[in-house]
Protein backbone atom coordinates (compact mmCIF):
# COMPACT_ATOMS: atom_id res chain seq x y z
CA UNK A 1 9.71 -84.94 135.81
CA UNK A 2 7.12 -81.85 137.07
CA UNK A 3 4.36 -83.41 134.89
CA UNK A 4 5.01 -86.98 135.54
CA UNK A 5 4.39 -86.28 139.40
CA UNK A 6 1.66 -84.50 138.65
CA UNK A 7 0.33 -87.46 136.31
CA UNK A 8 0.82 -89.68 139.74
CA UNK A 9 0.02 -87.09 142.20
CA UNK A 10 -3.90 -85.59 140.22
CA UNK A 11 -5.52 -89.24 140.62
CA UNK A 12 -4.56 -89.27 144.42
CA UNK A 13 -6.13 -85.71 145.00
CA UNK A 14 -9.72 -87.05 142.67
CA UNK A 15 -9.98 -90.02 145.13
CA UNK A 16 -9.53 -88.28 147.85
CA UNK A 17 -12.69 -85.79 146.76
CA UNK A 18 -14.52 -88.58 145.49
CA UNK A 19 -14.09 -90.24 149.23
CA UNK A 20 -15.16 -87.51 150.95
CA UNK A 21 -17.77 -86.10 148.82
CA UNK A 22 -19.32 -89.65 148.88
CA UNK A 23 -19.41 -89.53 145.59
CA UNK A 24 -19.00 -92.52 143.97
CA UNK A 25 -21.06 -94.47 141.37
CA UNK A 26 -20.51 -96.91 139.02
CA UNK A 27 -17.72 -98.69 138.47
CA UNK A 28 -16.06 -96.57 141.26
CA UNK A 29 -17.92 -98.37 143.65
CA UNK A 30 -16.08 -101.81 143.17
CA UNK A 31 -13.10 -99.88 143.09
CA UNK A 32 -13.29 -97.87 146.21
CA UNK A 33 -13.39 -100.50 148.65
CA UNK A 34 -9.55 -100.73 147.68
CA UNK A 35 -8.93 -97.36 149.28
CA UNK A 36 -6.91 -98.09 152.17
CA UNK A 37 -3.83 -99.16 149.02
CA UNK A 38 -4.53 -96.26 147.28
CA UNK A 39 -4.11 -94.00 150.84
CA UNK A 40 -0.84 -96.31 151.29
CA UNK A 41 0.34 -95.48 147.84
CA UNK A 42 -0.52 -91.77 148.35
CA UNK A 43 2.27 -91.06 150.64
CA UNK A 44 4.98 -92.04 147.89
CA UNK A 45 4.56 -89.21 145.17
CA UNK A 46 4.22 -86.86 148.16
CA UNK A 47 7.45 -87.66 150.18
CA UNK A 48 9.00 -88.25 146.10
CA UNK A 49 8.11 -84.37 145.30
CA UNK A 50 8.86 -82.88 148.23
CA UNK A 51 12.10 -84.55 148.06
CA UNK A 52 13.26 -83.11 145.11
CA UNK A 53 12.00 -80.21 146.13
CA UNK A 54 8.65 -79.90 143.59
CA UNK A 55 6.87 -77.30 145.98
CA UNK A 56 3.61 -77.08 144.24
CA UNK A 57 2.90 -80.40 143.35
CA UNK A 58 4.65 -82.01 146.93
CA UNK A 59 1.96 -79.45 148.53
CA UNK A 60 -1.27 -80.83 146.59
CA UNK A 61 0.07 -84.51 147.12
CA UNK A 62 0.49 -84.46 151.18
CA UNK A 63 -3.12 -82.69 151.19
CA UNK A 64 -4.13 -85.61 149.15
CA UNK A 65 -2.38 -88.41 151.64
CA UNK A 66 -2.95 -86.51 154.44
CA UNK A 67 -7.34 -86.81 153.39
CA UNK A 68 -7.11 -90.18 152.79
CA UNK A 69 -5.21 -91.13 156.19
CA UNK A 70 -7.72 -89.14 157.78
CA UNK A 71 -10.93 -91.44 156.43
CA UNK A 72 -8.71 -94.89 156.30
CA UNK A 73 -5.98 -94.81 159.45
CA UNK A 74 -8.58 -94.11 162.40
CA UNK A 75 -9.61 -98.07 161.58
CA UNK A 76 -6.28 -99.00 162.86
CA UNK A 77 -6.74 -96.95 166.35
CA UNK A 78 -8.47 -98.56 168.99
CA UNK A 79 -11.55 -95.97 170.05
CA UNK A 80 -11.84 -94.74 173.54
CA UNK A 81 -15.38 -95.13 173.34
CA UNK A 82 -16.79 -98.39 172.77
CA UNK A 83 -19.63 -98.82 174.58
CA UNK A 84 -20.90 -99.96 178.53
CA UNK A 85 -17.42 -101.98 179.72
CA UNK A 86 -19.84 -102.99 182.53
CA UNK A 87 -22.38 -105.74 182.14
CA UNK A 88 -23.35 -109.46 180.07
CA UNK A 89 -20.59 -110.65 178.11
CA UNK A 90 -22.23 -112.01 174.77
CA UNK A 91 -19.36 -113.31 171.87
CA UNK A 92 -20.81 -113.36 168.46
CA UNK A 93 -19.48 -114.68 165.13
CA UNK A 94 -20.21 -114.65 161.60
CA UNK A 95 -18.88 -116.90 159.03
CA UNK A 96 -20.15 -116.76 155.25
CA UNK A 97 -20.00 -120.47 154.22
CA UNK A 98 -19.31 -120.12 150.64
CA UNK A 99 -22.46 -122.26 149.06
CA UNK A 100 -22.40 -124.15 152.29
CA UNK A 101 -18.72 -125.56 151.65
CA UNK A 102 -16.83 -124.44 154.80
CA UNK A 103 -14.79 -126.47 156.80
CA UNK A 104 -17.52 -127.27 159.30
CA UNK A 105 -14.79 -128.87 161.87
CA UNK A 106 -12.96 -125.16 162.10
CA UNK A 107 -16.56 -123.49 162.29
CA UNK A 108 -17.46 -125.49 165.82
CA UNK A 109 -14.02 -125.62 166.79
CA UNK A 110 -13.78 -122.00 166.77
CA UNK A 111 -17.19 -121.67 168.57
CA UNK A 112 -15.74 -123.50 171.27
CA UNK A 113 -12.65 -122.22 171.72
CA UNK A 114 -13.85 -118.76 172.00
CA UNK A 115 -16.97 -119.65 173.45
CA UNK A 116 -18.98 -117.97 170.80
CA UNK A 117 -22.51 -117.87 172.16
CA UNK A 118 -24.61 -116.78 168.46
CA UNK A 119 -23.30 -117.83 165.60
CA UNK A 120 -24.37 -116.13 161.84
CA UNK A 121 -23.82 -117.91 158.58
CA UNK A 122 -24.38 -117.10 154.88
CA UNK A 123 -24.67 -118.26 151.99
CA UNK A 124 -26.00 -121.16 153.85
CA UNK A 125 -27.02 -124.22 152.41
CA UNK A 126 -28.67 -127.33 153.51
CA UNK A 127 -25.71 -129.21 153.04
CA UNK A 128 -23.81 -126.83 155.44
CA UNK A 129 -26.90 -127.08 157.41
CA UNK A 130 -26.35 -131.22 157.87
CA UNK A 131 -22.15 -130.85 157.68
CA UNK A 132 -22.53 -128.07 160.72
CA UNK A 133 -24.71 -130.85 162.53
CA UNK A 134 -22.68 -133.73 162.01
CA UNK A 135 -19.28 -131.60 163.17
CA UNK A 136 -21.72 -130.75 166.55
CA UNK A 137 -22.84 -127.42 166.51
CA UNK A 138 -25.73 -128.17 167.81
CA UNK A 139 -24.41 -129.23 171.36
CA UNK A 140 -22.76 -125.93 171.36
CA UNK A 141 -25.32 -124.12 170.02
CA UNK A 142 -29.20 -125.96 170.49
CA UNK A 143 -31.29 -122.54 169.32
CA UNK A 144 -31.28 -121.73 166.00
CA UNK A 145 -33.40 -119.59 163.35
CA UNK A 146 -32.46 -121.18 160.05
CA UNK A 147 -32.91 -120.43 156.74
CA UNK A 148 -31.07 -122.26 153.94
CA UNK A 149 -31.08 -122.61 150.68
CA UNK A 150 -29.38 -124.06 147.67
CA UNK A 151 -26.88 -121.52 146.14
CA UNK A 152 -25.82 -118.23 148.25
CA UNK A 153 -29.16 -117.27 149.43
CA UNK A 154 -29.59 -118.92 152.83
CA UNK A 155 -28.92 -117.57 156.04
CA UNK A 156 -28.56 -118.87 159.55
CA UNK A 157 -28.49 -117.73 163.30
CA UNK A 158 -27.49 -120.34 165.98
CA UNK A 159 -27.43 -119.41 169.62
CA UNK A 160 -26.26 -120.74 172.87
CA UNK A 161 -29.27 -119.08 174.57
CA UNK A 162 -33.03 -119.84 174.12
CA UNK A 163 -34.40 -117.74 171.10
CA UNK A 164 -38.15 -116.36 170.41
CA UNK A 165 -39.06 -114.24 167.66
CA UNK A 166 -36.88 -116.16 164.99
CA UNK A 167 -37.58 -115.90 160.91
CA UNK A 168 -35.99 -115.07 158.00
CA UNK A 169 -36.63 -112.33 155.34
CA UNK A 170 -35.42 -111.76 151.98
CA UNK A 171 -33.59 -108.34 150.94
CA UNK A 172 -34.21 -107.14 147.26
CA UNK A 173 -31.08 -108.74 146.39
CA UNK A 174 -32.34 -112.17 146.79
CA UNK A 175 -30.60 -113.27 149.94
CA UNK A 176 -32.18 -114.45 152.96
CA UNK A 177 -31.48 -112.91 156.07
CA UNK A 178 -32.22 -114.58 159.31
CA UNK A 179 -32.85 -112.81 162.42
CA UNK A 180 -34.18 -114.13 166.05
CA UNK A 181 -34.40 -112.08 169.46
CA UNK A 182 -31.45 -113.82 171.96
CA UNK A 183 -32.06 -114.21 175.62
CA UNK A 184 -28.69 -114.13 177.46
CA UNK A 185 -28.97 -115.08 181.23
CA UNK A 186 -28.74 -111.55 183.16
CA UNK A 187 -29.26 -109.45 180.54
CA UNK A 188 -31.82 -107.70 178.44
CA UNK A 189 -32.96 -109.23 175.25
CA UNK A 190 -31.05 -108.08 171.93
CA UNK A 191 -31.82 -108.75 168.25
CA UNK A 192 -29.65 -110.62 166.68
CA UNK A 193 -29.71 -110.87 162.62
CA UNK A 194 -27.77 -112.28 160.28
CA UNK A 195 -26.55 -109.52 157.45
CA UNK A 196 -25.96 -110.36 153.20
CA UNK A 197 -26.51 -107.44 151.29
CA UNK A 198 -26.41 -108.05 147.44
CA UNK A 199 -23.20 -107.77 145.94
CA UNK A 200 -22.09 -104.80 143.61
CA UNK A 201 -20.91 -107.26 141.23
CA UNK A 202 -21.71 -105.08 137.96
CA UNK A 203 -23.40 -101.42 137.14
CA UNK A 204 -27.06 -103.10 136.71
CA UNK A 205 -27.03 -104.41 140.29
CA UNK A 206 -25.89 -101.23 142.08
CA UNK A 207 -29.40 -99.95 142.93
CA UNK A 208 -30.19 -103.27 145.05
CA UNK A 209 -27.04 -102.93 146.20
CA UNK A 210 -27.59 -99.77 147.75
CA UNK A 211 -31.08 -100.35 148.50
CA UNK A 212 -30.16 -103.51 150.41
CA UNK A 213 -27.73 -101.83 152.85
CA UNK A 214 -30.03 -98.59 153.28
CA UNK A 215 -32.61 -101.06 154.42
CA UNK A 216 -31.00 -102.93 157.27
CA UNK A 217 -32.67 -102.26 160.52
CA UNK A 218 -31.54 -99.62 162.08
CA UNK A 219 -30.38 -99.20 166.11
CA UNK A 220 -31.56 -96.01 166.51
CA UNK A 221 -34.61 -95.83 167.35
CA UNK A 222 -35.04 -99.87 168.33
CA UNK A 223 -36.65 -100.37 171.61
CA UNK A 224 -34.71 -103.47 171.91
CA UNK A 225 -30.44 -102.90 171.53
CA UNK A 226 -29.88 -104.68 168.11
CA UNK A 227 -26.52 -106.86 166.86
CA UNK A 228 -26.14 -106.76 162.92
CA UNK A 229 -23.41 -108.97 161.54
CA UNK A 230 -22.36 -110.77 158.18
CA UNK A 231 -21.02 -110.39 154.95
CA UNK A 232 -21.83 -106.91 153.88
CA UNK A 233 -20.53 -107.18 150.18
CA UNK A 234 -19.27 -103.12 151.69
CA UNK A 235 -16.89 -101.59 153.13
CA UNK A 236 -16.69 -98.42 155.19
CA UNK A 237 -15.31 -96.60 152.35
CA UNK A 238 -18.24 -96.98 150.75
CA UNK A 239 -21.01 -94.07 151.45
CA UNK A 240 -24.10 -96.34 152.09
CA UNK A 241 -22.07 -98.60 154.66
CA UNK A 242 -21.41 -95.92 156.39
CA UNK A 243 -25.00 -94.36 156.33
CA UNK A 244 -26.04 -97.22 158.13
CA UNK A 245 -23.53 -97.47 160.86
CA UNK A 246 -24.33 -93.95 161.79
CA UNK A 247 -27.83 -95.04 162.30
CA UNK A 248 -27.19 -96.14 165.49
CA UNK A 249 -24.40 -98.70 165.29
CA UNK A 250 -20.77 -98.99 165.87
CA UNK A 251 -18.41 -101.23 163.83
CA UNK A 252 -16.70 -103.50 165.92
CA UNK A 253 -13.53 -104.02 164.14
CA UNK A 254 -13.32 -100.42 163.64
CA UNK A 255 -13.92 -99.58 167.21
CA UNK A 256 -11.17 -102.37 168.58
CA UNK A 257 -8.15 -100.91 165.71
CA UNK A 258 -8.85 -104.09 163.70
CA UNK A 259 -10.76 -102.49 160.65
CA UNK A 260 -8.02 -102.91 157.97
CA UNK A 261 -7.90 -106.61 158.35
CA UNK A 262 -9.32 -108.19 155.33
CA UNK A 263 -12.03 -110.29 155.12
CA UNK A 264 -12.64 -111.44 151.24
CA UNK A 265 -11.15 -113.08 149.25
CA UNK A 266 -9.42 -115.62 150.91
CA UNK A 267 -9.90 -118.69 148.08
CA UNK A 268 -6.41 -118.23 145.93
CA UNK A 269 -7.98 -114.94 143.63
CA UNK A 270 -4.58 -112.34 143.13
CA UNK A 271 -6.96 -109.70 144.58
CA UNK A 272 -5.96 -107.45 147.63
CA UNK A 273 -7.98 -108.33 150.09
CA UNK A 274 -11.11 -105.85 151.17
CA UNK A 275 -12.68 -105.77 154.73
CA UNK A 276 -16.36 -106.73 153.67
CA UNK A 277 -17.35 -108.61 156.73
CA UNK A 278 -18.64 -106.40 159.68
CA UNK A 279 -20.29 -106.75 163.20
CA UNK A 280 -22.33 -104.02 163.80
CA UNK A 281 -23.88 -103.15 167.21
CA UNK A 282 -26.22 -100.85 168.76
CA UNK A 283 -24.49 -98.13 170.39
CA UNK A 284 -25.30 -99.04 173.97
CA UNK A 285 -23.87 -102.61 173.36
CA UNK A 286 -19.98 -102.50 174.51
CA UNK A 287 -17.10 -103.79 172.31
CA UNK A 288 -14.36 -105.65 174.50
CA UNK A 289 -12.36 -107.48 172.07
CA UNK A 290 -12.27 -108.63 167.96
CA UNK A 291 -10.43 -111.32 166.14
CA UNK A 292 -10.43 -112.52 162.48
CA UNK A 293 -10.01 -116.37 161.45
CA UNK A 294 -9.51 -118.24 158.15
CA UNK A 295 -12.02 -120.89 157.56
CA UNK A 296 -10.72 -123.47 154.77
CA UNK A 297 -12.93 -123.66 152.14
CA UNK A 298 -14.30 -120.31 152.38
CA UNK A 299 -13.38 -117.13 150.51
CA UNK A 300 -14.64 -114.96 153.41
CA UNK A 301 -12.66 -114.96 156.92
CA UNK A 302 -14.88 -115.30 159.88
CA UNK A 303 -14.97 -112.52 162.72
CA UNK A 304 -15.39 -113.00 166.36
CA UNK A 305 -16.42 -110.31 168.85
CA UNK A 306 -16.25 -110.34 172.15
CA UNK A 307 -19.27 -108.19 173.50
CA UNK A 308 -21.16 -106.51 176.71
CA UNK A 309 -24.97 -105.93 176.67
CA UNK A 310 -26.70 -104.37 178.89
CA UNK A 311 -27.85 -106.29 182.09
CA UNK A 312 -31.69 -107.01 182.37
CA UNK A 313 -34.09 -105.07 185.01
């Protein structure tokens, strides 16, 4: 019974290394965006062995669930820091459209039921394009910095407030990424830009996937407070992700005690769902409030943030 727990307990303690070292490669990157079930699980050999009274072994296992709790639980804790609480309020949301088949009805119904005032897509097509249109998004939203594309390449930004500086640039991935700079009434401009790393769908693909989350524009440093928000293809188990938020940024859904709610897949596949989607904002941007939605048609849930940016001069 000794060796079985410490056949259950030893892959517990390797994760938990691998986690903190930032170590992993390869096919552990696919697997460690599942970490949050693996801390979960951690906590059964450990209260199993100390039970029947397996010193040793009960020891290594709690310093094992006790690591991973410490990278995965703060998610669910609401910070006491997020951001100004004073100034604009700006609500953002991003939706990945899954080749432009969304539901484009919930899409503008959600816009204006939480009054979203910028709107990301992607994997944006131009039939989403004409669907979003024809549901009236752009009564809603009338600014826009659009970029679609057949397949899952194209990206979108929609706003409720007038736009300048709006394009589109594609990541070593392949993906578009749109990006415009938003001019809320009161406040200070901010950058707004629409986020699809490439996935880490297999071994050969890894080094654009890093490469593509390393080079997302950074907040630090921006003269202008910046807004990054999409479908990630990461979560913030994974070392890169987390690389980038420290440039500058704060997750959202991480700062509000909502960063364990899953994002992908929501289309019927018997995977746990992983929190891939992210709003990321510059640092002096406040976070008031986050929700997540299911979109029909979509694998990917949508996220809305409620926001504060700084007021202009």
């Amino acid at each position: 019974m000794t060796v079985l727990f410490w056949f259950l307990v030893v892959p517990g303690l390797l994760w938990a290394a691998v986690r903190l070292g930032g170590w992993e490669r390869g096919p552990l990157v696919q697997l460690f965006a599942f970490t949050p079930y693996v801390a979960a699980w951690s906590w059964l050999p450990a209260v199993a062995a100390l039970a029947t009274r397996r010193w040793t072994v009960g020891a290594v296992a709690l310093v094992a669930a006790v690591a991973l709790a410490a990278c995965v639980l703060p998610r669910a804790l609401p910070d006491r820091d997020r951001g100004p609480a004073r100034g604009v309020k700006l609500t953002v949301m991003t939706s990945n459209m899954l080749f432009g088949g969304a539901d484009p009805a919930t899409i503008v119904k959600l816009v204006s039921e939480r009054d979203v005032d910028v709107l990301a897509v992607q994997e944006f097509t131009p039939q989403g394009r004409e669907a979003l249109a024809a549901a009236g998004l752009g009564a809603l939203l009338p600014h826009s910095s659009l970029a679609d594309e057949p397949g899952a390449s194209g990206s979108g930004l929609y706003s409720r407030f007038p736009i300048t500086e709006g394009g589109a640039a594609r990541n070593a991935g392949g993906f578009m990424q749109a990006y415009a700079t938003v001019h809320p009434p009161g406040a200070g401009a901010v950058i707004v830009e629409s986020a699809h790393p490439l996935a880490p769908a297999s071994r050969a693909v890894l080094g654009k996937w890093r490469g593509d989350l390393l080079a997302e524009p950074y907040a630090e440093g921006s003269a202008t407070p910046r807004i990054l928000l999409g479908d990630f293809n990461a979560t913030l188990d994974h070392t890169p992700m987390r690389e980038l938020v420290a440039r500058g940024y704060r997750d959202a859904a991480d700062a509000t005690g909502k960063g364990l709610i899953g994002t992908w897949p929501y289309d019927g596949h018997p995977i746990p769902p992983v929190t891939i989607d992210h709003v990321l904002v510059d640092e002096r941007i406040g976070v008031q409030e986050v929700s997540v939605h299911t979109i029909p048609r979509s694998d990917h849930r949508a996220i809305v943030a409620e926001l504060t940016v700084p007021s202009g001069s």
